[in-house]
Every structure is written in C-alpha cells, then in structure tokens.
N, C-alpha and C. Protein backbone atom coordinates (compact mmCIF):
# COMPACT_ATOMS: atom_id res chain seq x y z
N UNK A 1 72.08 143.90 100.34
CA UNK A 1 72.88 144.42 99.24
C UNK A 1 74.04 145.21 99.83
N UNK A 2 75.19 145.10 99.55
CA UNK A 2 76.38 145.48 99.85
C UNK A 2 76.62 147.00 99.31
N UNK A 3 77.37 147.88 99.72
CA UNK A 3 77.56 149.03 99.30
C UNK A 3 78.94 148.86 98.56
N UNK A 4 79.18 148.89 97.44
CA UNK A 4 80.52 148.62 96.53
C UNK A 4 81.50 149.72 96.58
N UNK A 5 80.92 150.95 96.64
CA UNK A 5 81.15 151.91 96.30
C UNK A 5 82.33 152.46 97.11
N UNK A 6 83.47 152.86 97.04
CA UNK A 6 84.39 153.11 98.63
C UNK A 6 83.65 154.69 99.15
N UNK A 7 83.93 154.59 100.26
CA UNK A 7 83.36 155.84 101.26
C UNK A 7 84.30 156.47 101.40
N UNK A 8 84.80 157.93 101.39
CA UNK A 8 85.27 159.14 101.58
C UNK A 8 85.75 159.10 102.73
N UNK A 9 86.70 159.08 103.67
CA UNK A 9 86.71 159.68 104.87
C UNK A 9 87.92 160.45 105.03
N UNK A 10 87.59 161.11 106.27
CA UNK A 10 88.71 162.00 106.71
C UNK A 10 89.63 161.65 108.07
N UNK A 11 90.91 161.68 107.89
CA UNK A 11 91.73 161.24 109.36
C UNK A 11 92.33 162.29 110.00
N UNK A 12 92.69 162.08 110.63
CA UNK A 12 93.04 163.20 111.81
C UNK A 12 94.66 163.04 112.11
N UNK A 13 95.30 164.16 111.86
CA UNK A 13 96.79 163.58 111.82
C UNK A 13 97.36 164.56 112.68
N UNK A 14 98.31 164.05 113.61
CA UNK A 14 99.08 165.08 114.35
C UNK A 14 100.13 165.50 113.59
N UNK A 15 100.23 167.11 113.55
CA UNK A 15 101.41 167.39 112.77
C UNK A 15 102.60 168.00 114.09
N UNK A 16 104.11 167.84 113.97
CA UNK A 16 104.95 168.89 115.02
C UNK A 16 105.28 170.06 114.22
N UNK A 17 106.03 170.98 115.35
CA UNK A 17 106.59 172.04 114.60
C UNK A 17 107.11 172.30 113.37
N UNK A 18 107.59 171.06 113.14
CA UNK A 18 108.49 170.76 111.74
C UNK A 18 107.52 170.37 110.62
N UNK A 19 106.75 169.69 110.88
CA UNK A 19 105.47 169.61 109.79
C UNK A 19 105.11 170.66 109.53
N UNK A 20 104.39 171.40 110.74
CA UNK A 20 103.71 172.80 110.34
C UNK A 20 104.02 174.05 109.45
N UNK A 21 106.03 173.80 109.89
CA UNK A 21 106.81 174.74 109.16
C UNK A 21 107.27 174.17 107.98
N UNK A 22 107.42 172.54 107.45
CA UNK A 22 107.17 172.20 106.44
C UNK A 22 106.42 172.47 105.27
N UNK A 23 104.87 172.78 106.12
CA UNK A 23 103.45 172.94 105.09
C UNK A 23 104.28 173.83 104.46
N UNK A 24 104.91 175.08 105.40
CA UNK A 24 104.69 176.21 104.85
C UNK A 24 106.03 176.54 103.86
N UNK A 25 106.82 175.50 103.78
CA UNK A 25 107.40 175.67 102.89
C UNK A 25 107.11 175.02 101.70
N UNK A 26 106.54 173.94 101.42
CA UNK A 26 105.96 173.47 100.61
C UNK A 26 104.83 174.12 100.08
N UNK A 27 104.04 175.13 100.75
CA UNK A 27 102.83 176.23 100.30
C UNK A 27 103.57 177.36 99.65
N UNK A 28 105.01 177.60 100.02
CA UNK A 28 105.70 178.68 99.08
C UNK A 28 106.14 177.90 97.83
N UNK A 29 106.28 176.60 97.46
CA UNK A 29 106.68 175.84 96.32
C UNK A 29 106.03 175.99 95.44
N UNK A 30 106.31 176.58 93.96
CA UNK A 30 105.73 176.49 93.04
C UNK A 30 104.66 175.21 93.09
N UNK A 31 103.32 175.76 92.38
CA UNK A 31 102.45 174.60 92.01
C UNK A 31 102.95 173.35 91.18
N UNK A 32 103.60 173.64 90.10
CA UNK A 32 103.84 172.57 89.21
C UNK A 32 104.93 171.65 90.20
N UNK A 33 105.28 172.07 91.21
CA UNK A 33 105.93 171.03 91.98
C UNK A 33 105.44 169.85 92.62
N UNK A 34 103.83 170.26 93.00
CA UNK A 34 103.38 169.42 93.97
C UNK A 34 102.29 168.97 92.65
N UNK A 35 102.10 169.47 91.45
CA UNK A 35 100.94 169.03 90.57
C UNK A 35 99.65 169.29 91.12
N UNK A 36 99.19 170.13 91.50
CA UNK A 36 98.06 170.39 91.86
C UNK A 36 97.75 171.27 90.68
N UNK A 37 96.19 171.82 90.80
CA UNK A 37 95.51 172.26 89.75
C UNK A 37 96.39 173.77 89.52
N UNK A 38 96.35 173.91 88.92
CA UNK A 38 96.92 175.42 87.74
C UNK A 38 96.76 176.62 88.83
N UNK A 39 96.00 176.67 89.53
CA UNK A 39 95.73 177.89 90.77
C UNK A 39 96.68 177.51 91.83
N UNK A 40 97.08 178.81 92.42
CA UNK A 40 98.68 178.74 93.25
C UNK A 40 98.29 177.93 94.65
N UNK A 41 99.53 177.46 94.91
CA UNK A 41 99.60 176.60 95.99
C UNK A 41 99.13 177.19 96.95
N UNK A 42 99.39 178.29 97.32
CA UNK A 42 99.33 179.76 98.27
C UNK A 42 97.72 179.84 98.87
N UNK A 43 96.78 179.52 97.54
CA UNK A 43 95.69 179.39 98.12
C UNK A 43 95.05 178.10 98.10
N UNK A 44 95.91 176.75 98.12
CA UNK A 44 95.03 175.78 98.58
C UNK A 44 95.06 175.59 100.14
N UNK A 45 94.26 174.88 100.88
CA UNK A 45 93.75 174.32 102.29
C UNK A 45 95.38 173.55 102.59
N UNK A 46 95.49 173.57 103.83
CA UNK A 46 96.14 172.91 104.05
C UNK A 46 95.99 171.36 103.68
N UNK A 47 94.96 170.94 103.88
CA UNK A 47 94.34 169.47 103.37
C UNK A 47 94.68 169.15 102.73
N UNK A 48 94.90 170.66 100.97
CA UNK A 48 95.23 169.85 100.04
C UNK A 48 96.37 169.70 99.39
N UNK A 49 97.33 170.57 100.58
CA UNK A 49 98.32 170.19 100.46
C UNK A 49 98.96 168.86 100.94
N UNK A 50 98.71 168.60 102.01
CA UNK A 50 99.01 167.11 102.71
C UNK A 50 98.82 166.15 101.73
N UNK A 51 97.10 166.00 101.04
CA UNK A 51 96.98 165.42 99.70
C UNK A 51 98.14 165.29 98.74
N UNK A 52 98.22 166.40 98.14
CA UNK A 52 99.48 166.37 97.50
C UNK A 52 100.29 165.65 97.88
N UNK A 53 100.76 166.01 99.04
CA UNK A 53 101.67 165.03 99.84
C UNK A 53 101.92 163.47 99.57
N UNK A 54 100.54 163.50 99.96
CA UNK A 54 100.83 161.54 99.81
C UNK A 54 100.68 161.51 98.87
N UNK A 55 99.87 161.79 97.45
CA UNK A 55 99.84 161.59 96.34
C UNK A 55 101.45 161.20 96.03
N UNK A 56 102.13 161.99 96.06
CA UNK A 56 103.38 162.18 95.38
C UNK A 56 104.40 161.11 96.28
N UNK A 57 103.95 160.90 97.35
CA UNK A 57 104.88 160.06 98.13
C UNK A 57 104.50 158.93 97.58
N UNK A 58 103.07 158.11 97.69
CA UNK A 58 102.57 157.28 97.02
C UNK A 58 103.35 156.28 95.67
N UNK A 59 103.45 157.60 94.46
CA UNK A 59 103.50 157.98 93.57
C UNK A 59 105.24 157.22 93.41
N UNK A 60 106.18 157.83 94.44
CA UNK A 60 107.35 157.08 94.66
C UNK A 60 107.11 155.76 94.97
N UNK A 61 106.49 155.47 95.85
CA UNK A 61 106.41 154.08 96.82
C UNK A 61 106.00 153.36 95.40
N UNK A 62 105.37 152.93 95.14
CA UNK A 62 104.79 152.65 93.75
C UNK A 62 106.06 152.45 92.91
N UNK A 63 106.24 153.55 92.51
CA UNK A 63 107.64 153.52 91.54
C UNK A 63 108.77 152.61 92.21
N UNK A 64 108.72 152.68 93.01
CA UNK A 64 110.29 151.83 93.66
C UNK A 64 109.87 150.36 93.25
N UNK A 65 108.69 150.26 94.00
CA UNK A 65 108.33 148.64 93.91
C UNK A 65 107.97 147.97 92.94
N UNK A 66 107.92 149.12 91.72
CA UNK A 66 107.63 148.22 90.26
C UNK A 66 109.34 148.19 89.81
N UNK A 67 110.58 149.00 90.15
CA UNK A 67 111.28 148.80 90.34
C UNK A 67 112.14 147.88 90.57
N UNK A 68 111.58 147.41 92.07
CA UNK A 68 112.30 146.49 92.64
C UNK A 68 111.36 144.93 91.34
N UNK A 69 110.14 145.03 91.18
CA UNK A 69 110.23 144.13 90.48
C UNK A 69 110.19 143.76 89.42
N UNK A 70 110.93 144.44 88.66
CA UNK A 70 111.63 144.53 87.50
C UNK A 70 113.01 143.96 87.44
N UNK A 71 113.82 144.66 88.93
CA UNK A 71 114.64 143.57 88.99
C UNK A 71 114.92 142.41 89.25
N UNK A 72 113.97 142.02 90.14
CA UNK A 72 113.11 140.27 90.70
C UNK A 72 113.33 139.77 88.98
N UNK A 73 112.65 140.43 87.84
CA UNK A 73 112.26 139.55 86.71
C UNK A 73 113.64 139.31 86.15
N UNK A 74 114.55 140.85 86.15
CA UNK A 74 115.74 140.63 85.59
C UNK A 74 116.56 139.22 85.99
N UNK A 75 116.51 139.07 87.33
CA UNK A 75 117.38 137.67 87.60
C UNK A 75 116.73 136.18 87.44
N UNK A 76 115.27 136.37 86.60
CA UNK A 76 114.45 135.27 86.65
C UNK A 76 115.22 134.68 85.41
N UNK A 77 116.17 133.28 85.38
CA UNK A 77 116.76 132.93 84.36
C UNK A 77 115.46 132.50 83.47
N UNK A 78 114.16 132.24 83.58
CA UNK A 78 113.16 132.05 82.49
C UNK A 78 113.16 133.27 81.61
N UNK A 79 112.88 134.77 82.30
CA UNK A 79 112.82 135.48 81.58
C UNK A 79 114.36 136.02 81.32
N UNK A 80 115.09 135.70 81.07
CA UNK A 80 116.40 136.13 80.80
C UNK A 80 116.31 135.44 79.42
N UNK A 81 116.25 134.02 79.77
CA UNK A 81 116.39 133.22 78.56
C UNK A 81 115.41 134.02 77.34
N UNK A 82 114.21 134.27 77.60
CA UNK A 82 112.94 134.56 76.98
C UNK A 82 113.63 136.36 76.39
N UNK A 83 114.28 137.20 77.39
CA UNK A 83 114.83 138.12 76.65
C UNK A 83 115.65 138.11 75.68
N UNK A 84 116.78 137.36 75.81
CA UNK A 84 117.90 136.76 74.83
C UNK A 84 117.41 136.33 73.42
N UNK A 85 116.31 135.24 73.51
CA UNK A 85 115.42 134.91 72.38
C UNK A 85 114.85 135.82 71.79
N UNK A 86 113.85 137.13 72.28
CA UNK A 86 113.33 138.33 71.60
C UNK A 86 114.86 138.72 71.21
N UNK A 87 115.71 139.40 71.76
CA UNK A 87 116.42 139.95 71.25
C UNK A 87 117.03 139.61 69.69
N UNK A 88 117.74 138.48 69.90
CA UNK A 88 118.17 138.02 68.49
C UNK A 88 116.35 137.36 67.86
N UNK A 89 115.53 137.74 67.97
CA UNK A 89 114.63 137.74 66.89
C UNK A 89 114.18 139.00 66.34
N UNK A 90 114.75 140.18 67.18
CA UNK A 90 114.54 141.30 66.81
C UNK A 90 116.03 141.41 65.99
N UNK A 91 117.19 141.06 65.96
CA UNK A 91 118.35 141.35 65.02
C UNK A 91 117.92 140.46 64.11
N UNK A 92 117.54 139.45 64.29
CA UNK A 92 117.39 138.79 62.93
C UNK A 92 116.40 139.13 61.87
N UNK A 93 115.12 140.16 62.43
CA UNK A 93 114.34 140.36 61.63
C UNK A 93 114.95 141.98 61.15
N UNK A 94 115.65 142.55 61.88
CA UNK A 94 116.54 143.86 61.23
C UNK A 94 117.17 143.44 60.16
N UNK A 95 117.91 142.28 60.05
CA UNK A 95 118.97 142.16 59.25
C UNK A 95 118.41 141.11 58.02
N UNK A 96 117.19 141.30 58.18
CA UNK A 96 116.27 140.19 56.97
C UNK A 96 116.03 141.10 56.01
C-alpha cells in the first residue's frame, strides 16, 4: 500500500549577507505585507518568514503564467471567433 499522503520536509538553504539583511528588513515590514497571521512579523521564526517568502513569490509565478496564458488564448483565432460570437449575443440579448 502506497503512502498518498505528501510528507513534510525541511531544506536547508544557504543564505549571504544580503539575504540575512534582507530577512531583516522584511521582519521590520508590516504583517499585512507578507500576509501572515494577525501577530507581528517581529515575532515570527525566521522559517516563517522565508515561507512567506515563497508563498508570495509563488503566488506571482502563478499569476504571470495564467497571464501569459490568457494571452496564448487571446491570439487563438478559435477563441477569438467564439469571443466575438458571445459578445454580440450578449448585445443582442441587451437590446431584446
């Protein structure tokens, strides 16, 4: 029997000077910046700030690429055609 379930783990990341002094400007950033829970940034782990981190980087990466294919669909002359058609079925049912 297979274990389905995903496993937790932890990685090990080298940070430089500039990371380190990063954290710490990002640990002076208001909470609602990074969306973490309602309790100040000030006292989360470094961990969960990095978390944050990728969350939110993620969060972009994601966004771009539904982005980018949105515009992939925009130049798909099927769905162009198929927009054009909703459209004037949406004026025509305004103007009914």
């Amino acid at each position: 029997m297979t274990n389905t379930i995903p496993r937790v783990t932890r990685k090990t990341i080298s940070l430089t000077r500039e990371d380190v002094r990063d954290l710490q400007l990002i640990r002076s950033a208001p909470a609602a910046l990074l969306r973490v829970s309602s309790s100040t940034v000030r006292g989360q782990s470094e961990a969960a700030i990095i978390r944050a981190v990728f969350e939110i980087g993620l969060e972009r990466v994601r966004s771009e690429s539904d982005a980018a294919g949105y515009a992939e669909l925009a130049l798909d002359p099927e769905q162009v055609e198929f927009d054009t058609a909703m459209r004037a079925r949406a004026r025509r049912g305004l103007a009914d």
